[in-house]
N, C-alpha and C. Protein backbone atom coordinates (compact mmCIF):
# COMPACT_ATOMS: atom_id res chain seq x y z
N UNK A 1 2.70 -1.50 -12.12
CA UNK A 1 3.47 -0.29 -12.33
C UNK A 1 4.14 0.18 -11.03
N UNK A 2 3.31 0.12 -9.87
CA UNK A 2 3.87 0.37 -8.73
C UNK A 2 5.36 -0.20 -8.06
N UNK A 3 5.21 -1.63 -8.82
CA UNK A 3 6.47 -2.38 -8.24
C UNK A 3 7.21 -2.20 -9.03
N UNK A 4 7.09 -1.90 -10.05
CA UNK A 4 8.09 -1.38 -11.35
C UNK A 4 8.83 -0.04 -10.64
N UNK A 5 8.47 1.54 -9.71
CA UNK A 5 8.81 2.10 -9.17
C UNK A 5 9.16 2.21 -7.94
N UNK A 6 8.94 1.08 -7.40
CA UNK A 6 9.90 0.63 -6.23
C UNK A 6 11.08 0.06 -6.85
N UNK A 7 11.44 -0.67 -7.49
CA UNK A 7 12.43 -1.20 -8.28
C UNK A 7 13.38 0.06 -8.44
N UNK A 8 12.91 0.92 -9.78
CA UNK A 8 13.89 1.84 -10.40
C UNK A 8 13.91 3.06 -9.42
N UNK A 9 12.74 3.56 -8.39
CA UNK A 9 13.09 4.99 -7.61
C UNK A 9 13.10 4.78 -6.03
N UNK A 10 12.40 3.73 -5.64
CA UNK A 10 12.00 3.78 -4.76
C UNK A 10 10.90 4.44 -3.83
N UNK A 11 9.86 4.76 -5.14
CA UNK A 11 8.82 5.90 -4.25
C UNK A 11 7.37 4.83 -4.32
N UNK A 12 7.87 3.58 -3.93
CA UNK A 12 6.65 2.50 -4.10
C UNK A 12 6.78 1.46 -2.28
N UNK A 13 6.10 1.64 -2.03
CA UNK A 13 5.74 0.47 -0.71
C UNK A 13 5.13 -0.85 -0.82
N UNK A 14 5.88 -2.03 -0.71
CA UNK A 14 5.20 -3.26 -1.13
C UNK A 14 5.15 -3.66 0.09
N UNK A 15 4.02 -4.11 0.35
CA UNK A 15 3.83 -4.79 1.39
C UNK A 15 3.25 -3.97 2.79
N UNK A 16 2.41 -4.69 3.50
CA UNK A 16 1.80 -3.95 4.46
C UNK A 16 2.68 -3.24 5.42
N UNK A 17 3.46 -3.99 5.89
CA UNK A 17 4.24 -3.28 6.50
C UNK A 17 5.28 -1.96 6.19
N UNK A 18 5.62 -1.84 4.94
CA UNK A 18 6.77 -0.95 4.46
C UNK A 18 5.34 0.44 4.12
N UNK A 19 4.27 -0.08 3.87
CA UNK A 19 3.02 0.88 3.45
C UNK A 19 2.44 1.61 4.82
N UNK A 20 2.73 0.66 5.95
CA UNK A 20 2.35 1.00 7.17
C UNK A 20 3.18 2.58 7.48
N UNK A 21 4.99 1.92 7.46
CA UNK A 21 5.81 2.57 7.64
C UNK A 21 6.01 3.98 7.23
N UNK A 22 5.26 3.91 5.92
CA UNK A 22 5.60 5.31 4.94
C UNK A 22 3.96 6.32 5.38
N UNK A 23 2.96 5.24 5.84
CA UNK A 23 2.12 6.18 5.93
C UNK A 23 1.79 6.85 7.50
N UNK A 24 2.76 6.62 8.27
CA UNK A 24 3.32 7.05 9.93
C UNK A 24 4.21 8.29 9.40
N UNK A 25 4.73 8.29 8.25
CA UNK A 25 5.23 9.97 7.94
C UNK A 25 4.52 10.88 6.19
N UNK A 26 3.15 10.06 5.95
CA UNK A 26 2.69 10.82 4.95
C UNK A 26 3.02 11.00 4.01
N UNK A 27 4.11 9.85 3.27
CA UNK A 27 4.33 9.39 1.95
C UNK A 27 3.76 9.03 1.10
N UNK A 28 2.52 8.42 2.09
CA UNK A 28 1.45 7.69 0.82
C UNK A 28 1.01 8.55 0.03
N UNK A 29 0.70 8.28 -1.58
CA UNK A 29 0.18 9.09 -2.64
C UNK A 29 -1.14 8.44 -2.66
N UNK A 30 -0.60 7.30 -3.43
CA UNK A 30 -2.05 6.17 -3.65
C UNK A 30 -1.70 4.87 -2.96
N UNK A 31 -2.62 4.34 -2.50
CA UNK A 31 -3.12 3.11 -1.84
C UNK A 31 -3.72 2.04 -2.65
N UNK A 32 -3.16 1.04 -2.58
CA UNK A 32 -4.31 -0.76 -3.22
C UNK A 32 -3.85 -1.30 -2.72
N UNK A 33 -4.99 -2.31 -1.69
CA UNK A 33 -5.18 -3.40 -1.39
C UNK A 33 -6.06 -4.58 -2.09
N UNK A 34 -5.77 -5.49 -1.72
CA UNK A 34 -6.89 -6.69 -2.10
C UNK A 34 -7.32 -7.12 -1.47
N UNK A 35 -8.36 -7.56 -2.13
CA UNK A 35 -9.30 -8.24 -1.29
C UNK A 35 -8.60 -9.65 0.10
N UNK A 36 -7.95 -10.46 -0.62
CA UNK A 36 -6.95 -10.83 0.14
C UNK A 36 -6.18 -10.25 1.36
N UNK A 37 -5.96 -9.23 1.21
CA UNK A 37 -5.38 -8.09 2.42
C UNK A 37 -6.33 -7.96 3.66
N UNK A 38 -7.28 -7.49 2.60
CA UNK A 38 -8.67 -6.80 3.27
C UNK A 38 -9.24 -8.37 4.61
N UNK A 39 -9.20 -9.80 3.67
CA UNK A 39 -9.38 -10.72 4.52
C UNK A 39 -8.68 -11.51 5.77
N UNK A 40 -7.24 -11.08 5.42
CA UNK A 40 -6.57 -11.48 6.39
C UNK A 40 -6.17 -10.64 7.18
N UNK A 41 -6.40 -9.42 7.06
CA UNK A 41 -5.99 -8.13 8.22
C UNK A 41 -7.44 -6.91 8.11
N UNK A 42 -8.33 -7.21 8.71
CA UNK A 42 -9.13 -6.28 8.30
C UNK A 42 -9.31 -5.08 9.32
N UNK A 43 -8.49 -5.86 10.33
CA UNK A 43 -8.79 -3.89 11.22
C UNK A 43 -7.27 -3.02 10.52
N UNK A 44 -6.69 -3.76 10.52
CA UNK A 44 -4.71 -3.10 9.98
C UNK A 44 -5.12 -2.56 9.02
N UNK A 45 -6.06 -3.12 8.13
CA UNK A 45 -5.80 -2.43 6.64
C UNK A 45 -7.13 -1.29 7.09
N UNK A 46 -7.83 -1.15 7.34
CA UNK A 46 -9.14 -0.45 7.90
C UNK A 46 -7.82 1.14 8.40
N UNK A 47 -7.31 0.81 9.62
CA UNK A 47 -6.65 1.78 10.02
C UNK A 47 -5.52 2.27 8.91
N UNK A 48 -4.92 1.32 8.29
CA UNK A 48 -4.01 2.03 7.13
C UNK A 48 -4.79 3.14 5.71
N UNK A 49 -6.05 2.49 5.82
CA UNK A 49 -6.92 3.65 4.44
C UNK A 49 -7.02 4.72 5.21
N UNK A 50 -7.62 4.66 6.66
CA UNK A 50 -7.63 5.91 7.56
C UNK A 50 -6.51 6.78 6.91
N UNK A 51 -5.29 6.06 8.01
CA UNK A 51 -4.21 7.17 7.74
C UNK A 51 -4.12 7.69 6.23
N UNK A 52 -3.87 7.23 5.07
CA UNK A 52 -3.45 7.26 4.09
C UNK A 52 -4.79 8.34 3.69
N UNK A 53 -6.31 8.28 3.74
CA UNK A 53 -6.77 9.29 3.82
C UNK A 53 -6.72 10.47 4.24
N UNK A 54 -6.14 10.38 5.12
CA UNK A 54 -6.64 12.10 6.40
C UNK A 54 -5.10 12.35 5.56
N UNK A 55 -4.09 12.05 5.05
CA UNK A 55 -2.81 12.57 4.47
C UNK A 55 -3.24 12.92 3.32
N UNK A 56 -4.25 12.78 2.83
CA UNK A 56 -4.91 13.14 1.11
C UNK A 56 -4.23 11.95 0.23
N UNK A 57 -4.26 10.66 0.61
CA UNK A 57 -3.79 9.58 -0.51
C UNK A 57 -4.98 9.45 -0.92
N UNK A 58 -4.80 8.88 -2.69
CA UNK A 58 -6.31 8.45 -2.97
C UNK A 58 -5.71 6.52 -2.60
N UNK A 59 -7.19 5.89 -2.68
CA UNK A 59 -7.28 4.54 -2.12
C UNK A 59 -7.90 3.43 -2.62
N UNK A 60 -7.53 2.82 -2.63
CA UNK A 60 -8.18 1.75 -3.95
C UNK A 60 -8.55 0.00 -3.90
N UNK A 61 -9.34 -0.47 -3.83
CA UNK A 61 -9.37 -1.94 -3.33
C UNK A 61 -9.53 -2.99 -5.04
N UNK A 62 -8.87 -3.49 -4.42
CA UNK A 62 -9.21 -4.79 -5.94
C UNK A 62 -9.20 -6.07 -5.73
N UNK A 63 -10.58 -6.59 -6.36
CA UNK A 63 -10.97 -7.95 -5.47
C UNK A 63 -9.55 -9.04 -6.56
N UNK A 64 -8.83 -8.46 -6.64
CA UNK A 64 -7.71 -9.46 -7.41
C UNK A 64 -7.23 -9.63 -6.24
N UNK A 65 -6.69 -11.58 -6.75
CA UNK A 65 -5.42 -12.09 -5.74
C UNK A 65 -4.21 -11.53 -5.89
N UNK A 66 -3.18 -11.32 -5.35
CA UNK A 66 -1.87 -10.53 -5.27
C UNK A 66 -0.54 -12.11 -5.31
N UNK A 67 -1.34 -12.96 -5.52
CA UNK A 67 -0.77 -14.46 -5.78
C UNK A 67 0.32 -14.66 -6.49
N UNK A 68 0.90 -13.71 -7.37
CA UNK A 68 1.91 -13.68 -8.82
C UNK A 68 3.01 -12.65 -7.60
N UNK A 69 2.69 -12.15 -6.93
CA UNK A 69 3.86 -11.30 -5.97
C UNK A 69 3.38 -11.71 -4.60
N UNK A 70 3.99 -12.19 -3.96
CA UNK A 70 3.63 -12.94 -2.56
C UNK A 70 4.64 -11.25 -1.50
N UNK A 71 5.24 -10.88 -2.30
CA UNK A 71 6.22 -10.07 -1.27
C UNK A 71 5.32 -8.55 -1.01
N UNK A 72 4.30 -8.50 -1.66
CA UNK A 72 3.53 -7.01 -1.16
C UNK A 72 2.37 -7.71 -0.41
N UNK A 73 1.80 -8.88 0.29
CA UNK A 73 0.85 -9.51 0.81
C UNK A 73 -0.03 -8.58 0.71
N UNK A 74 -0.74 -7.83 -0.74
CA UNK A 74 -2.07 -7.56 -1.18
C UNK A 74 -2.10 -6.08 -1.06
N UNK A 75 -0.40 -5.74 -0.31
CA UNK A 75 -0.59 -4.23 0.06
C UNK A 75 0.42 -3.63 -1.11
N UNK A 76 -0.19 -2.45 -1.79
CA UNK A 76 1.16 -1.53 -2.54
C UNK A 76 0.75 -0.14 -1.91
N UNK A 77 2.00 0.63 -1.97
CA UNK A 77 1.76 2.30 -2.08
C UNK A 77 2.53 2.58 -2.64
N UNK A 78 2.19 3.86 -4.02
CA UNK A 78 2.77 4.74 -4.44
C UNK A 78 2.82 5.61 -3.25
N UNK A 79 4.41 6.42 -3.56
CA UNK A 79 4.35 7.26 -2.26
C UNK A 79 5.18 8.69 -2.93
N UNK A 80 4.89 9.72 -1.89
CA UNK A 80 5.17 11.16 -2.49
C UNK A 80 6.23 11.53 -2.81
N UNK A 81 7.31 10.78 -1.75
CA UNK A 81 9.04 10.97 -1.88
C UNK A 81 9.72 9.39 -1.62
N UNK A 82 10.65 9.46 -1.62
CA UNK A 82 11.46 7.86 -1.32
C UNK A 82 11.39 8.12 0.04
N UNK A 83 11.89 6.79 0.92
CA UNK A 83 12.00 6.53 1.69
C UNK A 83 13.22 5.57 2.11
């Protein structure tokens, strides 16, 4: 659903980096990573739940592979406004 609203509004972050980006100005709403994420970046994603917490995002892990979308590498955010 998330990438479905990056598509049509743009209030979605795929990928670690664009999730990084939005949560350096407190866009993030909600947060999911995977487990996948979690294994190949585990202090990045550690510091990204931080931020995305202390902004009041809720946060969410799912031991699913992110394998069917290679372009969010395990990271999505719903976010509060576009960017």
């Amino acid at each position: 659903d998330l990438r479905d609203a990056a598509a049509a509004s743009g209030r979605a972050a795929l990928g670690f980096a664009h999730a990084q980006r939005a949560a350096e100005v407190g866009a993030i709403a909600e947060l999911i990573f995977t487990d996948t994420a979690w294994r190949a970046h585990p202090a990045e994603i550690e510091a990204l739940v931080h931020r995305a917490l202390t902004n009041g995002a809720s946060v969410e892990w799912t031991p699913l592979d992110d394998g069917d979308a290679p372009q969010t590498d395990g990271v999505v955010a719903g976010l509060r406004f576009a960017l």
